[in-house]
Protein backbone atom coordinates (compact mmCIF):
# COMPACT_ATOMS: atom_id res chain seq x y z
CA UNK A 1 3.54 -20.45 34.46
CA UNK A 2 -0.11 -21.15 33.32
CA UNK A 3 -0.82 -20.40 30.01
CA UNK A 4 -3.08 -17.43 29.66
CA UNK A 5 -5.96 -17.31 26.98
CA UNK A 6 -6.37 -13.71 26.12
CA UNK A 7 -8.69 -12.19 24.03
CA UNK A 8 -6.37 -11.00 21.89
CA UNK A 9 -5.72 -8.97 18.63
CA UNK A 10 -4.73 -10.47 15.20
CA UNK A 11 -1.06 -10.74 15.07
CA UNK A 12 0.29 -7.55 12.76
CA UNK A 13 3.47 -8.52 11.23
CA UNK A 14 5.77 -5.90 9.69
CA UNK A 15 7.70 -6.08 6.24
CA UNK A 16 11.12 -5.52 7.05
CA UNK A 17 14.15 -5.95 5.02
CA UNK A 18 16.77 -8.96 5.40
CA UNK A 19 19.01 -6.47 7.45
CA UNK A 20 16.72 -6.32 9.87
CA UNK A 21 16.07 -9.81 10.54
CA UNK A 22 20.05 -10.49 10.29
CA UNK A 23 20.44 -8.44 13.20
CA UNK A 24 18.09 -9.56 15.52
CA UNK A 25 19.47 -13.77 14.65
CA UNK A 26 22.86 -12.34 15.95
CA UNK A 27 22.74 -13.96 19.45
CA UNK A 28 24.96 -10.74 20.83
CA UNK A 29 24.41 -7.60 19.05
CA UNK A 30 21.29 -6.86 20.44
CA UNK A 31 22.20 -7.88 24.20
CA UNK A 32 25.51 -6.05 23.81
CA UNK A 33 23.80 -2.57 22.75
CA UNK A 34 21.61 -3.03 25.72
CA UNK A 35 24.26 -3.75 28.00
CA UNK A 36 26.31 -0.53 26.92
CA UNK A 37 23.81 1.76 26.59
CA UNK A 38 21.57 1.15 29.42
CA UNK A 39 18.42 2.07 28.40
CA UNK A 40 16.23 2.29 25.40
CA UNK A 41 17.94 2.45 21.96
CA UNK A 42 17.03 3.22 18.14
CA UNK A 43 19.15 0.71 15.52
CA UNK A 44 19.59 2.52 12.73
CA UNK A 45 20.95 1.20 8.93
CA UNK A 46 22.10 4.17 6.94
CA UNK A 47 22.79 1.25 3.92
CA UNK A 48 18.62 0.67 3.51
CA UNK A 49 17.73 4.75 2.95
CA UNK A 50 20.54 4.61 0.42
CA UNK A 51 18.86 1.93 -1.61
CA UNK A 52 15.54 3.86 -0.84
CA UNK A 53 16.45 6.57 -2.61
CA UNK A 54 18.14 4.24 -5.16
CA UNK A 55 14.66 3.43 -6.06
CA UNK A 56 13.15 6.96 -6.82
CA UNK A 57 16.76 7.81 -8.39
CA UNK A 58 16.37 4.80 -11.19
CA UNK A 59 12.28 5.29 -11.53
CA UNK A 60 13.28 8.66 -12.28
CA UNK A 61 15.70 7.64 -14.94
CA UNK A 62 13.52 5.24 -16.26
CA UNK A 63 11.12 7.59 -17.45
CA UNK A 64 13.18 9.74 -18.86
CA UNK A 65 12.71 12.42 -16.19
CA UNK A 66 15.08 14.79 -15.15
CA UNK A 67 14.98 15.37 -11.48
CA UNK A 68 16.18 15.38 -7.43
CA UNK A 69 14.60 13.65 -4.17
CA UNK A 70 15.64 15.45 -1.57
CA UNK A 71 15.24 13.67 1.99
CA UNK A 72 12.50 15.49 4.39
CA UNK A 73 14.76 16.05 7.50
CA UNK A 74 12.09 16.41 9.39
CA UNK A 75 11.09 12.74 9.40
CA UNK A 76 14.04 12.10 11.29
CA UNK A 77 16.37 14.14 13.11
CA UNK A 78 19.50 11.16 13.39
CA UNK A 79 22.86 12.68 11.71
CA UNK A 80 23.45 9.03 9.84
CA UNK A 81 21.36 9.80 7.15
CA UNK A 82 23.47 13.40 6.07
CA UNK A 83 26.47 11.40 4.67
CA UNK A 84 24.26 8.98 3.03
CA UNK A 85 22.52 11.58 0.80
CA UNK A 86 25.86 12.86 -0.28
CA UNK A 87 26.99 9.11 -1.60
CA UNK A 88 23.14 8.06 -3.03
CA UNK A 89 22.89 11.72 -4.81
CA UNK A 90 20.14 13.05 -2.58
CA UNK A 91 19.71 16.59 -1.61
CA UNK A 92 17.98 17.37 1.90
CA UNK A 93 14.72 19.46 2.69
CA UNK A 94 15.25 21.31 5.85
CA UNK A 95 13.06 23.99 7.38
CA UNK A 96 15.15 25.49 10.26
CA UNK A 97 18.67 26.73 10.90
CA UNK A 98 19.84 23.83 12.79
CA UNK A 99 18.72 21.62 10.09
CA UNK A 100 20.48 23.38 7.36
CA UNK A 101 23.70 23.55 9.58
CA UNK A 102 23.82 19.94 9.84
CA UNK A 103 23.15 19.09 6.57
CA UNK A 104 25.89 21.77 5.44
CA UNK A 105 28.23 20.10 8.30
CA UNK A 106 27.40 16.62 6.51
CA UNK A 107 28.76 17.45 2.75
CA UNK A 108 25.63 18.45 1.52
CA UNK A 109 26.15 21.05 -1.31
CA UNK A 110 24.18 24.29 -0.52
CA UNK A 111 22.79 23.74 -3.76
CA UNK A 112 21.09 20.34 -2.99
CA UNK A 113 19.50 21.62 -0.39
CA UNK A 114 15.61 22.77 -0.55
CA UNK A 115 14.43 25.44 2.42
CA UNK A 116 11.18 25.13 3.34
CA UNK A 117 8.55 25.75 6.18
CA UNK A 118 6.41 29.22 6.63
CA UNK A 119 7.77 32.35 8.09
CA UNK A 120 11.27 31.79 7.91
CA UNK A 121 13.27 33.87 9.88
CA UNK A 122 15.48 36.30 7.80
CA UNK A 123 18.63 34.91 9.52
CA UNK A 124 17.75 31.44 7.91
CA UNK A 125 16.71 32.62 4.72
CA UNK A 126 20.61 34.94 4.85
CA UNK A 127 21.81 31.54 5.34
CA UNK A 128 20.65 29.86 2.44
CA UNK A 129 21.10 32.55 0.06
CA UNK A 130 24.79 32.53 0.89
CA UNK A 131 24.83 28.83 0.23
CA UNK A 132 23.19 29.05 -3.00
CA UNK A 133 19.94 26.90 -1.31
CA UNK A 134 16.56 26.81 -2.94
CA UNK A 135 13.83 28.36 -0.98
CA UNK A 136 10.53 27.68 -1.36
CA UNK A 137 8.29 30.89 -0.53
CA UNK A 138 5.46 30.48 1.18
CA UNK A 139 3.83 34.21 1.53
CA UNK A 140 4.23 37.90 -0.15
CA UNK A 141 6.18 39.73 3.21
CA UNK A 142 8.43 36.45 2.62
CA UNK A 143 9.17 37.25 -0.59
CA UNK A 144 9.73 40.82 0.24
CA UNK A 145 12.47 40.46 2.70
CA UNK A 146 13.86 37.51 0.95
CA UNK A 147 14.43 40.35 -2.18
CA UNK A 148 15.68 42.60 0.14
CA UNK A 149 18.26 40.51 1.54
CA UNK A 150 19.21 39.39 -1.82
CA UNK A 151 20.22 42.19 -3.37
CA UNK A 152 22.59 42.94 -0.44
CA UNK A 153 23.78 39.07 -0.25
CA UNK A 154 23.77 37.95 -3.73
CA UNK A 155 20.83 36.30 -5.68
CA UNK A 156 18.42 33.81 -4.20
CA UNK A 157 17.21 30.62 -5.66
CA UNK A 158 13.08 30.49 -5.25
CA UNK A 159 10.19 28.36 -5.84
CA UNK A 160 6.58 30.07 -5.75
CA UNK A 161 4.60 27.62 -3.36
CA UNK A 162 1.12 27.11 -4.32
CA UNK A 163 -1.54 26.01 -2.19
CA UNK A 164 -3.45 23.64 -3.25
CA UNK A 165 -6.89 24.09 -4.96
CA UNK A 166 -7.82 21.58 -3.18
CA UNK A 167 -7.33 22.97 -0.17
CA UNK A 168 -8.51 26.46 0.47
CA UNK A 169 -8.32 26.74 4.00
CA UNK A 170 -4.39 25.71 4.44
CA UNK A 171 -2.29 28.14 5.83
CA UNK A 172 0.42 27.25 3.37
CA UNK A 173 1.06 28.92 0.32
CA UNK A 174 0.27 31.17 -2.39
CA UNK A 175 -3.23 31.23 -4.16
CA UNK A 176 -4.26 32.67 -7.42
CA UNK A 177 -3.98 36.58 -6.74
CA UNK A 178 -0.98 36.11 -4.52
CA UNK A 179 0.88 34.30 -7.30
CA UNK A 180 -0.05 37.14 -9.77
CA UNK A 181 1.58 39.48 -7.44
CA UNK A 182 4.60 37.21 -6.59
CA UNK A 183 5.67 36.29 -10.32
CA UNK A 184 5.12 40.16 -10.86
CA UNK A 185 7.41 40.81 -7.89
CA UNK A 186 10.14 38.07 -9.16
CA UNK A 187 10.03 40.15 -12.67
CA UNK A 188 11.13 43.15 -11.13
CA UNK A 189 13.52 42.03 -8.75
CA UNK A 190 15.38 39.80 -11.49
CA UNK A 191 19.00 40.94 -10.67
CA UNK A 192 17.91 39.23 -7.07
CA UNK A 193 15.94 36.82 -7.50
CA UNK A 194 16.09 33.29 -9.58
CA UNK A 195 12.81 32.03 -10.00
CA UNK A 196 13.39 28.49 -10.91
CA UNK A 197 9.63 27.34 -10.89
CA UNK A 198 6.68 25.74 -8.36
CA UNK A 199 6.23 23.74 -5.23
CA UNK A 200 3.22 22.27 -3.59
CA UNK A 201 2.74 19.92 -0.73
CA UNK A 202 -0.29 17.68 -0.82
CA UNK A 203 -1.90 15.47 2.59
CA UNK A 204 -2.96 12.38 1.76
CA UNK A 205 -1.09 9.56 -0.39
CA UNK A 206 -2.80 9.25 -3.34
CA UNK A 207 -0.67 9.53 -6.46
CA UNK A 208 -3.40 11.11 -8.51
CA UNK A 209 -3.65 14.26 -7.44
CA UNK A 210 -0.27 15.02 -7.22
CA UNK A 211 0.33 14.21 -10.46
CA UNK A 212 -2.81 16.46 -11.89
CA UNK A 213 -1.07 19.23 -10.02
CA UNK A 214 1.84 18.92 -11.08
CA UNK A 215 0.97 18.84 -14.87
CA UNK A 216 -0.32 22.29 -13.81
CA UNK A 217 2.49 23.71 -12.15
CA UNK A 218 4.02 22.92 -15.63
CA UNK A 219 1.62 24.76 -17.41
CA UNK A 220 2.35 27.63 -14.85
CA UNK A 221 6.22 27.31 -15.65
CA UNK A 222 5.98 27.18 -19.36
CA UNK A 223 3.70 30.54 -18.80
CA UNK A 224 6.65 32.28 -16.51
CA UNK A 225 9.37 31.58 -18.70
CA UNK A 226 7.19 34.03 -21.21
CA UNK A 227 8.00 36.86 -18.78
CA UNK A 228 11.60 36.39 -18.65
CA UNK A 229 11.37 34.14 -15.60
CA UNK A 230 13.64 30.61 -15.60
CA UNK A 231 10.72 28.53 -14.00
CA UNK A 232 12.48 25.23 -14.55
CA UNK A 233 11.10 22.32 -12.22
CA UNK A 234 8.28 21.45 -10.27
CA UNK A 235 8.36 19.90 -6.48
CA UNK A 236 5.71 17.87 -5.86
CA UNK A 237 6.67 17.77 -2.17
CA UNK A 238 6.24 14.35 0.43
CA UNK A 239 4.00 12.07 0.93
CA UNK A 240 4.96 9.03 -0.44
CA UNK A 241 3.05 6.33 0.53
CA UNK A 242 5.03 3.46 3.03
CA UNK A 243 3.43 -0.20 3.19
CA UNK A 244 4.26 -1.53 6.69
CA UNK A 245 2.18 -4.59 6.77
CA UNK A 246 0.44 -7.38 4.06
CA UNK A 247 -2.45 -6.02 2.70
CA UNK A 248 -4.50 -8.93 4.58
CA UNK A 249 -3.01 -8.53 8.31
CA UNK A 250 -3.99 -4.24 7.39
CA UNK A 251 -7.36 -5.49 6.48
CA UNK A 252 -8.42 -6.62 10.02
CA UNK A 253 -7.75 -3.18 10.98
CA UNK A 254 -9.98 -0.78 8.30
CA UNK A 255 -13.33 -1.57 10.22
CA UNK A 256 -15.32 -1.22 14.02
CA UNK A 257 -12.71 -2.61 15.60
CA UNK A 258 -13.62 -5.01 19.03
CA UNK A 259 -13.06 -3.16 22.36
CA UNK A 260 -11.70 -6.46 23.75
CA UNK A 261 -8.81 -6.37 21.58
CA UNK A 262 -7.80 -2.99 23.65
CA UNK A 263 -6.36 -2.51 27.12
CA UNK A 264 -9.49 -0.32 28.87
CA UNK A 265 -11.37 -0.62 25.74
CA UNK A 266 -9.38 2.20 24.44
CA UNK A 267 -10.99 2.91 20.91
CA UNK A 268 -9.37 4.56 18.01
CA UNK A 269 -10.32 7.16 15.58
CA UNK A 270 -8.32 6.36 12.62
CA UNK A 271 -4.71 4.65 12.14
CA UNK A 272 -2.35 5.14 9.55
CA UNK A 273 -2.65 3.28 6.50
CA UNK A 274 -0.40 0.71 7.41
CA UNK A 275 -0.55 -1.37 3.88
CA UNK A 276 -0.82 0.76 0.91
CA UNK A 277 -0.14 0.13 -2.01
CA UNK A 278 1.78 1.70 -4.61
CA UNK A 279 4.17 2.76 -2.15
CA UNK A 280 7.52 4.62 -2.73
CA UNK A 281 9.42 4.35 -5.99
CA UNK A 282 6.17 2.48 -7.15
CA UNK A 283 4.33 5.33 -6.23
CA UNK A 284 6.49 7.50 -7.91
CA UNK A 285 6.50 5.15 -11.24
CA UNK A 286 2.45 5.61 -10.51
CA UNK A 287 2.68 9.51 -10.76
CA UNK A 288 4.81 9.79 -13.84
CA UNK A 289 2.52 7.24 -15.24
CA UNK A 290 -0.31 9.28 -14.72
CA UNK A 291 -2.25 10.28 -17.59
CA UNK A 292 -2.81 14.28 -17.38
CA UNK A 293 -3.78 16.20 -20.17
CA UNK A 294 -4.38 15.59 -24.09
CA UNK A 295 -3.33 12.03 -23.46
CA UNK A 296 0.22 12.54 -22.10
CA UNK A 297 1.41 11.32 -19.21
CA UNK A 298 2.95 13.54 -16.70
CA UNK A 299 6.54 12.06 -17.54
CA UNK A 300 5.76 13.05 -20.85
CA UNK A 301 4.81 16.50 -20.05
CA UNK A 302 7.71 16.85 -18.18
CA UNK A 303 10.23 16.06 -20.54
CA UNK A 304 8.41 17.58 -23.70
CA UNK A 305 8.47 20.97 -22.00
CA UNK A 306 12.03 20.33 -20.15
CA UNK A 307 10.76 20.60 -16.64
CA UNK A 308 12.78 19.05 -13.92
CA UNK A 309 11.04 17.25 -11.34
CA UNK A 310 11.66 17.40 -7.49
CA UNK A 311 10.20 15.51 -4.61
CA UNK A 312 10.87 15.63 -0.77
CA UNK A 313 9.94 11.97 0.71
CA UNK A 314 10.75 11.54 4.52
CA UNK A 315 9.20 8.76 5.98
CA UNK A 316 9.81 6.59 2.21
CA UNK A 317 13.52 7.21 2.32
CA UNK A 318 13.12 5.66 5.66
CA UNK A 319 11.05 2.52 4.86
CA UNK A 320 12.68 -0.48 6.88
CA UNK A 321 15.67 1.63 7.86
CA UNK A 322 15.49 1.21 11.45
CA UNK A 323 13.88 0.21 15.05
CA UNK A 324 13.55 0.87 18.42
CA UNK A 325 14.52 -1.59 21.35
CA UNK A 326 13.26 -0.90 25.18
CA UNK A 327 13.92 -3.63 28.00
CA UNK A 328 11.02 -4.79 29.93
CA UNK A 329 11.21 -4.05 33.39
CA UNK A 330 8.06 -5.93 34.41
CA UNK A 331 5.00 -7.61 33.76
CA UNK A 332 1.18 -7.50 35.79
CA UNK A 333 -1.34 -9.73 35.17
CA UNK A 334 -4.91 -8.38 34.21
CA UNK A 335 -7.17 -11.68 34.01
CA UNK A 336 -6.74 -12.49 30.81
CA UNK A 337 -3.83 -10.49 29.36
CA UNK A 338 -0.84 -8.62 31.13
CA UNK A 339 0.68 -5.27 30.83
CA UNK A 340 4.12 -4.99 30.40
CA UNK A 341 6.35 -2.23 31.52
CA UNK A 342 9.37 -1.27 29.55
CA UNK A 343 12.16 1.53 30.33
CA UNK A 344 11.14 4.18 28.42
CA UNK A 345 7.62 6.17 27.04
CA UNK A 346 5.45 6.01 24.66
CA UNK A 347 6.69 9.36 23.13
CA UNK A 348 9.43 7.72 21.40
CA UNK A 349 8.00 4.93 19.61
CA UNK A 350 4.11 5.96 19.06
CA UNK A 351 1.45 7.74 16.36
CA UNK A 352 -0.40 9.23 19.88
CA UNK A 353 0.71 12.66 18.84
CA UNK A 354 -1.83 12.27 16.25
CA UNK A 355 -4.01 10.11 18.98
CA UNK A 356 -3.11 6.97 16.87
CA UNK A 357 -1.44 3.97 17.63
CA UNK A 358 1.67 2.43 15.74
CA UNK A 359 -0.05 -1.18 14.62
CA UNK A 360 3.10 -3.47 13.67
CA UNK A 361 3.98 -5.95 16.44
CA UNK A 362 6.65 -5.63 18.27
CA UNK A 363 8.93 -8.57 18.53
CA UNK A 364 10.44 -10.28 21.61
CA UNK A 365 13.94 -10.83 22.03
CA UNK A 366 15.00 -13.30 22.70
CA UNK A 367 12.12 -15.69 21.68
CA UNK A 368 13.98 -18.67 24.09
CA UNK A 369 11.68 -20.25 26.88
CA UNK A 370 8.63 -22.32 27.24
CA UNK A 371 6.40 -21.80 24.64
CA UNK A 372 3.10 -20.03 26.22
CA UNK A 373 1.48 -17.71 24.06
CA UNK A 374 -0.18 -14.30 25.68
CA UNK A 375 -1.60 -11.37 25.34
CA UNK A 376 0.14 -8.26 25.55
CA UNK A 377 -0.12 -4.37 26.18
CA UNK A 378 2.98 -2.83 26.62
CA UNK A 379 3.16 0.52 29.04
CA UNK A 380 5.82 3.15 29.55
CA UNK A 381 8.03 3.96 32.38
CA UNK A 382 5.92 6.90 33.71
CA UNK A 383 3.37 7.31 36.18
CA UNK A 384 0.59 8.32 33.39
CA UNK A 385 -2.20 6.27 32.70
CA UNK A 386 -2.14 7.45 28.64
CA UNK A 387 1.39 6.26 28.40
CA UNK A 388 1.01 2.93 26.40
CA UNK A 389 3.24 1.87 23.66
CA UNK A 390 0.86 -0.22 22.62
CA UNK A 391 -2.77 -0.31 24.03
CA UNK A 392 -3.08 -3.78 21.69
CA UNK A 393 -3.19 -6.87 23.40
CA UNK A 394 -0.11 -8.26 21.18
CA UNK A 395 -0.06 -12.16 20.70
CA UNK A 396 3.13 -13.17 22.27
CA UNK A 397 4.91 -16.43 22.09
CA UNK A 398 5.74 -16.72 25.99
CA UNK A 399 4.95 -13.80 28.65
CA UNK A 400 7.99 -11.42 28.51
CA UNK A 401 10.13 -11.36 31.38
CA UNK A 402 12.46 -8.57 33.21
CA UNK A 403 15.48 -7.81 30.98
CA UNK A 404 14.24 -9.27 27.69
CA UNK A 405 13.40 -7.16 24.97
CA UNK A 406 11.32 -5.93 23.03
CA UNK A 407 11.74 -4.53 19.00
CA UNK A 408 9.81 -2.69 17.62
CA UNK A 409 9.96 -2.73 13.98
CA UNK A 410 10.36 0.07 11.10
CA UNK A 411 10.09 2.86 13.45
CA UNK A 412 12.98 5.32 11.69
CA UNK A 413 10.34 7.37 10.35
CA UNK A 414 8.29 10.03 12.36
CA UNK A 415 7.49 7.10 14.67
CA UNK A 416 10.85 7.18 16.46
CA UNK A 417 11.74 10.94 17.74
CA UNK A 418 9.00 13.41 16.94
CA UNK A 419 7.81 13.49 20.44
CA UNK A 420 10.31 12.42 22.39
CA UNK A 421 10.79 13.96 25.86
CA UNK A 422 12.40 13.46 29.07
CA UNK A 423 10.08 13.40 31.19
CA UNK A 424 10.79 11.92 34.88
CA UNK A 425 14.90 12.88 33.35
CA UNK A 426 14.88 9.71 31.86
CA UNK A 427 17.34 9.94 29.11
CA UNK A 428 16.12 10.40 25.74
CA UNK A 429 16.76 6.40 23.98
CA UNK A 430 20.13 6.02 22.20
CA UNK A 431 20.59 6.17 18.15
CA UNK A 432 22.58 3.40 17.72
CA UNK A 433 23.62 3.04 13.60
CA UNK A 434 24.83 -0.37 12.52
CA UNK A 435 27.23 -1.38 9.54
CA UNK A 436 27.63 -4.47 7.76
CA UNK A 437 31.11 -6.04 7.84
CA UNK A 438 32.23 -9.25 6.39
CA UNK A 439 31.15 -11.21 9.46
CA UNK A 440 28.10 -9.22 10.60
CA UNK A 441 27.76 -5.93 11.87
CA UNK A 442 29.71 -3.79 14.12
CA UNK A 443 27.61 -0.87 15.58
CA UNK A 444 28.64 2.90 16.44
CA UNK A 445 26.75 5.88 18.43
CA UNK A 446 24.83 8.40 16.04
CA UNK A 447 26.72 11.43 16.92
């Protein structure tokens, strides 16, 4: 085949841990999953989230700060990572009945787990009060029938959610005059209720901010317990910051961006900040480093007043825990670059929901043949023109042909199943979840 000079993007290599790269050297693990399963498939290592939350566990610890990370289930809806919160000492943050099933159904204690999410249905909120869950309430008629169905079910463990000052048009939350009411509400009600302190959940990733509101959520506590109230922790919520990429590959990427780089000239509002940096228990060490009021730190703060700290990351526990494989099915040539078609959509390994694109190359497997760099957009199975995996004309190392594969990298979180669907009944992709043995791995179906 000639070799075909695209103009194409600046390679965008991912950090991935040594698991990773272990797995695809294996000459048959990779070939053999395809080969069972048929179709697309999601590898997923249970073993990296549990030294993810290792991390926040001993940056915790090494402040001095008492405290729990429970995992946001909603980053990821695979069943591997239930079990592995029960052996790292994480608690889970769910937000619906299913979730809170599963997590029950997984070992988690109904006290490690954190309800959260607006309007909760009373059935759900019965549900956790039974299990002795702690519910973060996000409105007034919330807390209302959450009281009521306390005092007929047995006490209920809350956190007043605040929205953020910063913020005044979020639908989440309590603000000023709504708290007033609420901790008036939780003094009454005492024989129900168990007001064990404040959440907030912030957008962005800066660490900043979170850690100036959360020195005031303290302040809030230390004023509740004066009424009687236990107010003992603060939940600073998610957004931990992930770095998928070197700082200089993510650098390319923060400017006006050449059309010629993009199948169609498809241009791009924003992306997600692919390199960032502190990033998960670094960011973490970065918000209980924070200095916050009258010189103190907020791990100071913390422990001088005996507040417990509690955090929710989703997509951090999942840093580097997984990716997704789809076989190409075939490959058109457009001049100078070629489009290649893979079994599968875009809905299972993309940011378009948030009319993005997920940067980090994907990887060909297996990287045998004659060596003839390319171009590359990959498409999805479908007959719609928007489905791309990746609009990006991806340097290849040879042009990809019908039954290799392609990875692509650190997808467990968000990227991999927020949107999937089956449309044209194509089967949603397998979650495949590997574990290390002496001689390799040995892989099992996420069930």
């Amino acid at each position: 085949m000639d070799l075909i000079t695209a103009d194409v993007s600046p390679a965008v290599p991912a950090n991935e841990a040594k698991w990773a790269h272990e797995a695809r050297a294996d000459p048959r693990l990779l070939a053999d999953i395809a080969y069972a399963v048929g179709g697309p498939f999601h590898v997923l290592f249970p073993d990296q989230f549990g030294e993810n939350v290792l991390a926040l566990r001993e940056t915790l610890s090494a402040a001095g700060v008492d405290g729990t990370v429970y995992f946001g289930k909603k980053a990821n809806k695979s069943s591997c990572w239930i079990p592995e919160c029960v052996r790292s000492g994480a608690g889970v943050d769910v937000a619906s009945e299913p979730e809170l099933v599963r997590a029950l159904a997984g070992g988690v204690r109904g006290e490690d787990v954190v309800v959260t999410g607006a309007a909760k249905k009373d059935s759900l909120l019965w549900l956790a009060i039974r299990h002795g869950a702690l519910i973060a309430v996000d409105a007034l008629d919330e807390l209302d029938r959450l009281t009521g169905l306390a005092r007929r079910t047995g006490p209920a463990r809350i956190q007043l959610r605040v929205r953020p000052p910063n913020d005044p048009t979020s639908r989440f939350g309590l603000d000023e005059s709504e708290l007033e009411q609420a901790l008036h509400r939780c003094v009454t009600a005492a024989g129900a209720l168990r007001m064990e302190g404040f959440s907030f959940h912030l957008s962005g990733y800066l660490a900043q901010p979170r850690a100036a509101l959360a020195a005031e959520l303290v302040d809030r506590c230390v004023r509740a317990r004066t009424l009687g109230l236990d107010a003992s922790s603060v939940d600073i919520g998610g957004g931990f910051a992930v770095s998928y990429v070197d700082e200089q590959d993510w650098r390319t990427y923060t400017g006006d961006l050449p059309a010629e780089w993009f199948h169609a000239g498809r241009k791009f509002g924003h992306f997600y900040p692919y390199h960032q940096n502190p990033a998960g228990a670094d960011m973490l060490a970065a918000i209980l480093d924070t200095t916050v009021d009258g010189g103190l730190t907020l791990a100071d703060k913390l422990t001088s007043t005996g507040t417990r700290l509690l955090m929710e990351p989703g997509r951090a526990l999942l840093d580097r825990a997984g990716f997704s494989v789809f076989r190409v099915q075939g490959l058109k040539h457009r001049g100078d670059y070629a489009i290649a078609t893979v079994g599968g959509l875009s809905l299972s390994v993309s940011e378009q929901w948030k009319n993005s694109e997920f940067l980090p190359d994907p990887l060909l497997w297996p990287r045998t043949g004659e060596y003839a760099p390319i171009g590359v957009c990959v498409g999805g199975a479908s007959c719609l023109e928007y489905d791309m995996l990746s609009w990006r004309k991806i340097p290849l190392p040879r042009p990809p042909r019908s039954g290799d594969l392609l990875v692509y990298p650190s997808t467990a979180g968000y990227q991999m199943d927020k949107n999937e669907s089956e449309f044209h009944q194509l089967p949603l992709p397998d979650r495949v979840v590997l574990d290390r043995t002496a001689g390799g791995f040995r892989w099992r179906l996420d069930r």
